[in-house]
Protein backbone atom coordinates (compact mmCIF):
# COMPACT_ATOMS: atom_id res chain seq x y z
CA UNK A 1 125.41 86.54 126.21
CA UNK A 2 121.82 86.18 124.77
CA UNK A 3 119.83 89.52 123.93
CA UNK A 4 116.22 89.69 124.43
CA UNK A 5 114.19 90.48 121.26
CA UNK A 6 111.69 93.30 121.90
CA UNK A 7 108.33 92.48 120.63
CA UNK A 8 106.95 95.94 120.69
CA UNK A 9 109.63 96.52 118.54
CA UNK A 10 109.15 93.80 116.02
CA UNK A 11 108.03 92.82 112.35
CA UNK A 12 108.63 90.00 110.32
CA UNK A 13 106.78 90.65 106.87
CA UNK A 14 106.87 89.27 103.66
CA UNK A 15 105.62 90.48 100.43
CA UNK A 16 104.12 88.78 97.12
CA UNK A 17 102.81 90.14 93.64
CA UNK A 18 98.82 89.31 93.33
CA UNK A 19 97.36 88.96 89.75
CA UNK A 20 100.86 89.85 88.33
CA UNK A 21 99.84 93.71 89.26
CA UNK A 22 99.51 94.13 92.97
CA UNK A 23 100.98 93.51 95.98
CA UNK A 24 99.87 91.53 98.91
CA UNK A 25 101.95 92.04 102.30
CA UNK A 26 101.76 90.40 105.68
CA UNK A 27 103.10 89.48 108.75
CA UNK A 28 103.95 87.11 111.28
CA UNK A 29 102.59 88.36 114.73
CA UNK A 30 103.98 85.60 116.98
CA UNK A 31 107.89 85.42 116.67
CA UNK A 32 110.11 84.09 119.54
CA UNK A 33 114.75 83.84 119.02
CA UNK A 34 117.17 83.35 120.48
CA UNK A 35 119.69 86.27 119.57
CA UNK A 36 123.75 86.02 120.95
CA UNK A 37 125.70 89.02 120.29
CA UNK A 38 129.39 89.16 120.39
CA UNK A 39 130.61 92.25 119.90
CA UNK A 40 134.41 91.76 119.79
CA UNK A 41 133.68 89.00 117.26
CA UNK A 42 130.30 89.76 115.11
CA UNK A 43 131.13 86.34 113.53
CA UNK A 44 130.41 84.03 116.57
CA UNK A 45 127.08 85.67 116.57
CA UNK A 46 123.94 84.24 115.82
CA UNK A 47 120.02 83.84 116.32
CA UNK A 48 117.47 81.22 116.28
CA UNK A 49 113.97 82.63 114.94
CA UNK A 50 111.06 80.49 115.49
CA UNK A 51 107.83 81.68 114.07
CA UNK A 52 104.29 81.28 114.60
CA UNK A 53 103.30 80.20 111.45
CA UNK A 54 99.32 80.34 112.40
CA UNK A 55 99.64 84.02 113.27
CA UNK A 56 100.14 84.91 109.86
CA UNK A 57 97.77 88.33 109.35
CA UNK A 58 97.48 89.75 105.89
CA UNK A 59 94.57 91.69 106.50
CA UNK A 60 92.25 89.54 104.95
CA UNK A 61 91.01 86.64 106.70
CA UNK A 62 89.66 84.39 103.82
CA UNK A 63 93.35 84.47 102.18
CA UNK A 64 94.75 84.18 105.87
CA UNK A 65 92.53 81.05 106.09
CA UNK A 66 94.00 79.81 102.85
CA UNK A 67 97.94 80.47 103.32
CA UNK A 68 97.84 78.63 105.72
CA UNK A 69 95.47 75.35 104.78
CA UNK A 70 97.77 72.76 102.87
CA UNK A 71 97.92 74.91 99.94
CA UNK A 72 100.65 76.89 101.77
CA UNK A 73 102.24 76.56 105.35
CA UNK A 74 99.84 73.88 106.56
CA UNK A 75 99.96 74.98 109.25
CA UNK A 76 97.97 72.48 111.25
CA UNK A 77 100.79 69.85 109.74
CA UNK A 78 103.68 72.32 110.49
CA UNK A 79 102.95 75.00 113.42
CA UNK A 80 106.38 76.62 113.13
CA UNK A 81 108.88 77.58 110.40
CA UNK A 82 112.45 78.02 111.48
CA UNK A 83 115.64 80.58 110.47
CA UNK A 84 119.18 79.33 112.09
CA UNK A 85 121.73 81.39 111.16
CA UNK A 86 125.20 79.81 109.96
CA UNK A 87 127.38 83.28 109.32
CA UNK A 88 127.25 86.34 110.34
CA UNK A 89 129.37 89.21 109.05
CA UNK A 90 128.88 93.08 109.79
CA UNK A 91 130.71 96.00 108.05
CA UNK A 92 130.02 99.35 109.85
CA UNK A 93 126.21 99.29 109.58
CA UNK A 94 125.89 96.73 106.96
CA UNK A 95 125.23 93.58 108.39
CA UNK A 96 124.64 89.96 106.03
CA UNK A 97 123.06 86.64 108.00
CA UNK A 98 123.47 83.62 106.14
CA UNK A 99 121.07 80.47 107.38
CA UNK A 100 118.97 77.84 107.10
CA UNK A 101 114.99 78.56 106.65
CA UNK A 102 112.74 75.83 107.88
CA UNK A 103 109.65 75.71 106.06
CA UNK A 104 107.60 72.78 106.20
CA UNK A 105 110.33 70.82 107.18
CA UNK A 106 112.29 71.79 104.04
CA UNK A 107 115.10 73.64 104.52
CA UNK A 108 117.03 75.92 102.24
CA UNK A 109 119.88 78.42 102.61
CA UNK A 110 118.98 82.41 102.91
CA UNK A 111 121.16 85.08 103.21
CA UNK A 112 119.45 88.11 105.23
CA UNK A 113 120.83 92.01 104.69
CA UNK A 114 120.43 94.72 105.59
CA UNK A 115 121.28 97.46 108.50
CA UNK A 116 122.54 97.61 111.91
CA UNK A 117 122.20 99.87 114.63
CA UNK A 118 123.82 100.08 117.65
CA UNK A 119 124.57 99.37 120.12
CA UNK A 120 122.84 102.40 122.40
CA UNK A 121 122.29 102.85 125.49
CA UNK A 122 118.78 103.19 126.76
CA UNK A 123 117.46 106.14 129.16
CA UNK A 124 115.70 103.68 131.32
CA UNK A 125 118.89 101.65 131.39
CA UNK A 126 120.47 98.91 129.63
CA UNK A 127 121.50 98.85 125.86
CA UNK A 128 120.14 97.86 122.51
CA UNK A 129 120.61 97.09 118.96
CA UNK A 130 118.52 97.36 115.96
CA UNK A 131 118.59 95.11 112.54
CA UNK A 132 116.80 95.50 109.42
CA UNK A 133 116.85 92.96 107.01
CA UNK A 134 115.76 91.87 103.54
CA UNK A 135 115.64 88.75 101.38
CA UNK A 136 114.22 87.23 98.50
CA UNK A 137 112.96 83.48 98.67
CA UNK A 138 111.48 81.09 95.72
CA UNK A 139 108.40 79.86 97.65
CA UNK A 140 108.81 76.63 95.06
CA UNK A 141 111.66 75.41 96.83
CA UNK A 142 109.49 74.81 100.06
CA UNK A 143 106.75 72.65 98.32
CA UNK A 144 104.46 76.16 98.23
CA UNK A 145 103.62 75.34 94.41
CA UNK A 146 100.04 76.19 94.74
CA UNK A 147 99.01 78.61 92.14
CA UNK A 148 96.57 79.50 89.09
CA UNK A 149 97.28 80.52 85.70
CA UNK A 150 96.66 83.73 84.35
CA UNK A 151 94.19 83.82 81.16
CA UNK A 152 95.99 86.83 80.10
CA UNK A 153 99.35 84.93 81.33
CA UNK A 154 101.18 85.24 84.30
CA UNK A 155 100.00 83.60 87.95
CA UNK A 156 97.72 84.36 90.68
CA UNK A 157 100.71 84.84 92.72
CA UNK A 158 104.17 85.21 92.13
CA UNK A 159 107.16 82.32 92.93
CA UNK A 160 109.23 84.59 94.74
CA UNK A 161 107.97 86.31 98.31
CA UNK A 162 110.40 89.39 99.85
CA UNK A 163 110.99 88.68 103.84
CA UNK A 164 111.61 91.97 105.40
CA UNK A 165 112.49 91.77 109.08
CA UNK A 166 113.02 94.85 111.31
CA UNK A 167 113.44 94.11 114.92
CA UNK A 168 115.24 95.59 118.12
CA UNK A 169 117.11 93.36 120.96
CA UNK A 170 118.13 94.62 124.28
CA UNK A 171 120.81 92.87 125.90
CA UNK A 172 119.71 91.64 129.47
CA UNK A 173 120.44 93.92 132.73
CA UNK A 174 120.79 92.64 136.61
CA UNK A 175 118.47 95.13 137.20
CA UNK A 176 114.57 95.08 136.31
CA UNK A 177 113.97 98.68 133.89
């Protein structure tokens, strides 16, 4: 049965180093997926994530503008990027996704993990679940090889970005809440 992802309960960020000394964090503000939870079988579970790639915010609209211009996610070229999951395996509360991630029509294996809650039951009926989930990509690998070198060494900004996700679905009820 598909579970409805809660978007007031939703953040998919990612994180990069600046200048080799900060870091820079964002998020994508326009996710939709397709979630299916099977409880008696956590393996024939899965989602499809498809995100916004234009509703990238980092706080700072010049170096919005820029991630995503050609330099990065092109996004005029390539509106959406893409996570299918392939496995799914949960032990108690730890919980590991292994997909596909579809960036500019590149895709490469990521394994998500992380946590899972649930699931609850709601006060205003129904039930839900919780998930929070880290990985690590090599931007590289997607053709995002834009960059600057350091005088002092090092790059303007690092090769690998951390994806954090933390989201809550609520499986669907006959009833409206």
């Amino acid at each position: 049965m598909p579970w409805n992802l809660d978007h007031t309960h939703l953040e998919v960020g990612f994180s990069a180093r600046h200048l080799m000394v900060a870091t820079v964090r964002g998020r994508f503000r326009q996710v939709e997926a397709e979630v299916q939870i099977d409880e008696e079988h956590p393996e024939r579970s899965f989602v499809v994530a498809r995100i916004d790639a234009s509703s990238l915010d980092t706080g700072a609209p010049e170096r919005d503008a820029h991630l995503r211009s050609p330099d990065f996610l092109d996004v005029e070229r390539y509106p959406d990027m893409v996570f299918r999951s392939r496995r799914v395996s949960l032990s108690g509360e730890r919980i590991e996704i292994e997909g596909e991630l579809e960036i500019r029509e590149v895709s490469h294996p990521v394994t998500l993990k992380g946590t899972f809650a649930g699931p609850v039951s709601a006060p205003w009926g129904g039930r839900s679940v919780g998930f929070e989930l880290d990985a690590e990509i090599d931007r590289e690998a997607w053709g995002l090889t834009w960059n600057v070198a350091l005088e002092a060494g090092g790059v303007l900004v690092s090769r690998t970005i951390k994806l954090h996700i933390a989201a809550e679905v609520v499986e669907p009820t006959s009833a409206a809440a």
